[in-house]
Structure formats: C-alpha cells, structure tokens
Protein backbone atom coordinates (compact mmCIF):
# COMPACT_ATOMS: atom_id res chain seq x y z
CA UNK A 1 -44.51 17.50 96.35
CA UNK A 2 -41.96 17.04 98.81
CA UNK A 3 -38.51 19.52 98.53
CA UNK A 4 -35.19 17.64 97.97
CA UNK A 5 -31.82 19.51 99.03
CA UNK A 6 -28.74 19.25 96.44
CA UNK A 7 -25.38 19.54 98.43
CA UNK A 8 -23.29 21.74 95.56
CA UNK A 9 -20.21 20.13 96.61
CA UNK A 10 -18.24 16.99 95.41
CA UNK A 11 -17.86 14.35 97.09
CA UNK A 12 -14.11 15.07 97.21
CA UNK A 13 -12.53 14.48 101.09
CA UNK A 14 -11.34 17.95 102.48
CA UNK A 15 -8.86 18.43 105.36
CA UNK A 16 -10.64 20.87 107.81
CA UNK A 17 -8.68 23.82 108.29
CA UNK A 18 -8.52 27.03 111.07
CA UNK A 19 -9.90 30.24 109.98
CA UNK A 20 -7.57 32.78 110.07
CA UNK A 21 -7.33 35.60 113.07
CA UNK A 22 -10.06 38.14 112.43
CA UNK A 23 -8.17 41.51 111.72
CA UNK A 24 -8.96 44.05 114.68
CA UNK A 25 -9.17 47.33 111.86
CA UNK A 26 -8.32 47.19 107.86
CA UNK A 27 -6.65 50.66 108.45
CA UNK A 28 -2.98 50.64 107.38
CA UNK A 29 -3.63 46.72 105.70
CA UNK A 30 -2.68 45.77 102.60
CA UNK A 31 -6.17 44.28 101.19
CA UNK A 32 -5.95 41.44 98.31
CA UNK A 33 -9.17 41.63 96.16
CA UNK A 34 -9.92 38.53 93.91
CA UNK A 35 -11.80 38.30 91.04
CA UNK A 36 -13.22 35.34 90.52
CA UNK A 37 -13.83 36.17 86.42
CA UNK A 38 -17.23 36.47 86.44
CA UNK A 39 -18.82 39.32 84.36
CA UNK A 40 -19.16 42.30 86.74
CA UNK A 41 -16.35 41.44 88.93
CA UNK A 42 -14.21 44.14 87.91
CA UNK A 43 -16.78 46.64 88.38
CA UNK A 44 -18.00 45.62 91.60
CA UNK A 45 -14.02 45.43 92.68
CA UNK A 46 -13.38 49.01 91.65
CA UNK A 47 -16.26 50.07 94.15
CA UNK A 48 -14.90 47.84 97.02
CA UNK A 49 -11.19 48.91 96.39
CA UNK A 50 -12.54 52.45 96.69
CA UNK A 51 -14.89 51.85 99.96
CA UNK A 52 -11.69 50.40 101.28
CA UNK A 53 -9.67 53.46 100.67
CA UNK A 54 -11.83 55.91 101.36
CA UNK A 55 -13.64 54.57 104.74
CA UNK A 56 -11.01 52.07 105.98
CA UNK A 57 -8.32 53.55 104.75
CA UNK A 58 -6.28 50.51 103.85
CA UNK A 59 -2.26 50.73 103.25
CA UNK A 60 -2.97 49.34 99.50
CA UNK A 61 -4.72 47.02 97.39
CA UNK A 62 -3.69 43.86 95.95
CA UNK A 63 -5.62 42.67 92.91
CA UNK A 64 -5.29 39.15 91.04
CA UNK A 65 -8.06 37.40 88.88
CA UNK A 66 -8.36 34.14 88.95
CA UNK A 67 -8.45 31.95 85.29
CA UNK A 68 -12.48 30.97 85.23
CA UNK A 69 -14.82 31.43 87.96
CA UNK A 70 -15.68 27.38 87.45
CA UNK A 71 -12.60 25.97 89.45
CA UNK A 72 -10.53 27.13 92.99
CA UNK A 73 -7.92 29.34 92.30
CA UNK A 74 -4.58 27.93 90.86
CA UNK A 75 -1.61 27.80 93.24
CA UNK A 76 0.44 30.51 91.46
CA UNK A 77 -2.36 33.54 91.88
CA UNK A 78 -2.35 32.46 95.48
CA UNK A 79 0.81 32.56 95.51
CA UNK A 80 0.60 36.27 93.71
CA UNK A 81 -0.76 37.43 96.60
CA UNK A 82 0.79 35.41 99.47
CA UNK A 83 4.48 37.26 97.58
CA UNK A 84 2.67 40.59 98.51
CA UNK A 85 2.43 40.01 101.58
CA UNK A 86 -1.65 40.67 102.22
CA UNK A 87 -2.82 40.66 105.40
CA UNK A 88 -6.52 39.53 104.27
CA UNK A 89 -7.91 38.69 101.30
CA UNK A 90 -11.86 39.38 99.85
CA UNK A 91 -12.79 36.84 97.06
CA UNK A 92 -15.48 38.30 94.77
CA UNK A 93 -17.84 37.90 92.17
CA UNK A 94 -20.69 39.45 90.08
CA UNK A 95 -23.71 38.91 87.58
C-alpha cells in the first residue's frame, strides 16, 4: 500500500516573510509566552515562565492566550504584546 502525504495547510497564498534576529542571551528580555488554548497550556507555561526566570533570568514575562487554538491569533493579542514591548515571543501548546 503505497503512503500518501497530506500538506496541513490551505491553499491560501502567503507573503514570505524574514525571521526575526536571533536574540544573542534571554537575560534581562522581556519574554511573551502564548497560549494557544489548548488544555495543558497553562500548565506547561507556568514551567517555562519559571525555567525562564530561574536559568535565563529574563527581565519579565508577558503572557496573552489566544481565543481557540483552531485559528492564528487575532490582531489585538498581537497587538497585546507588541504594546509591551517583547523582545521575543514563545507560542505554546499542550495535550
């Protein structure tokens, strides 16, 4: 039986875009965590936030939650965290 391959995306265009400049140390950043809204995300977020304090000693942490894991994030939690002036952000999830 031969294996076929699913491509989980849409067939929606997307612009390509530049990855952001990788940070040279997290110590003294301010660190936006985003939960996704899956079940777990909160829990697994509390154990980053703390690994972030504790061995990378980051400035602060940002948190917003986005609406439902099952779409992108809506322009105004971006936004959330764009206002707080994050220097990275980690999107998360859980199960």
């Amino acid at each position: 039986m031969p294996t076929i391959l699913i491509n989980p995306l849409d067939e929606t265009p997307r612009a390509q875009g530049v990855a952001a400049p990788r940070l040279k140390t997290l110590e003294g950043k301010v660190v936006g965590l985003l939960d996704i809204s899956k079940p777990g995300g909160g829990v697994f977020l509390d154990h980053l936030e703390r690994l972030l304090r504790e061995r990378y000693r980051v400035a602060s942490v940002v948190r917003e939650t986005k609406p439902t894991f099952t779409k992108p994030a809506p322009a105004e939690v971006l936004e959330k965290l764009r206002r707080r002036n994050v220097d990275a952000v980690i999107e998360a999830l859980a199960d």
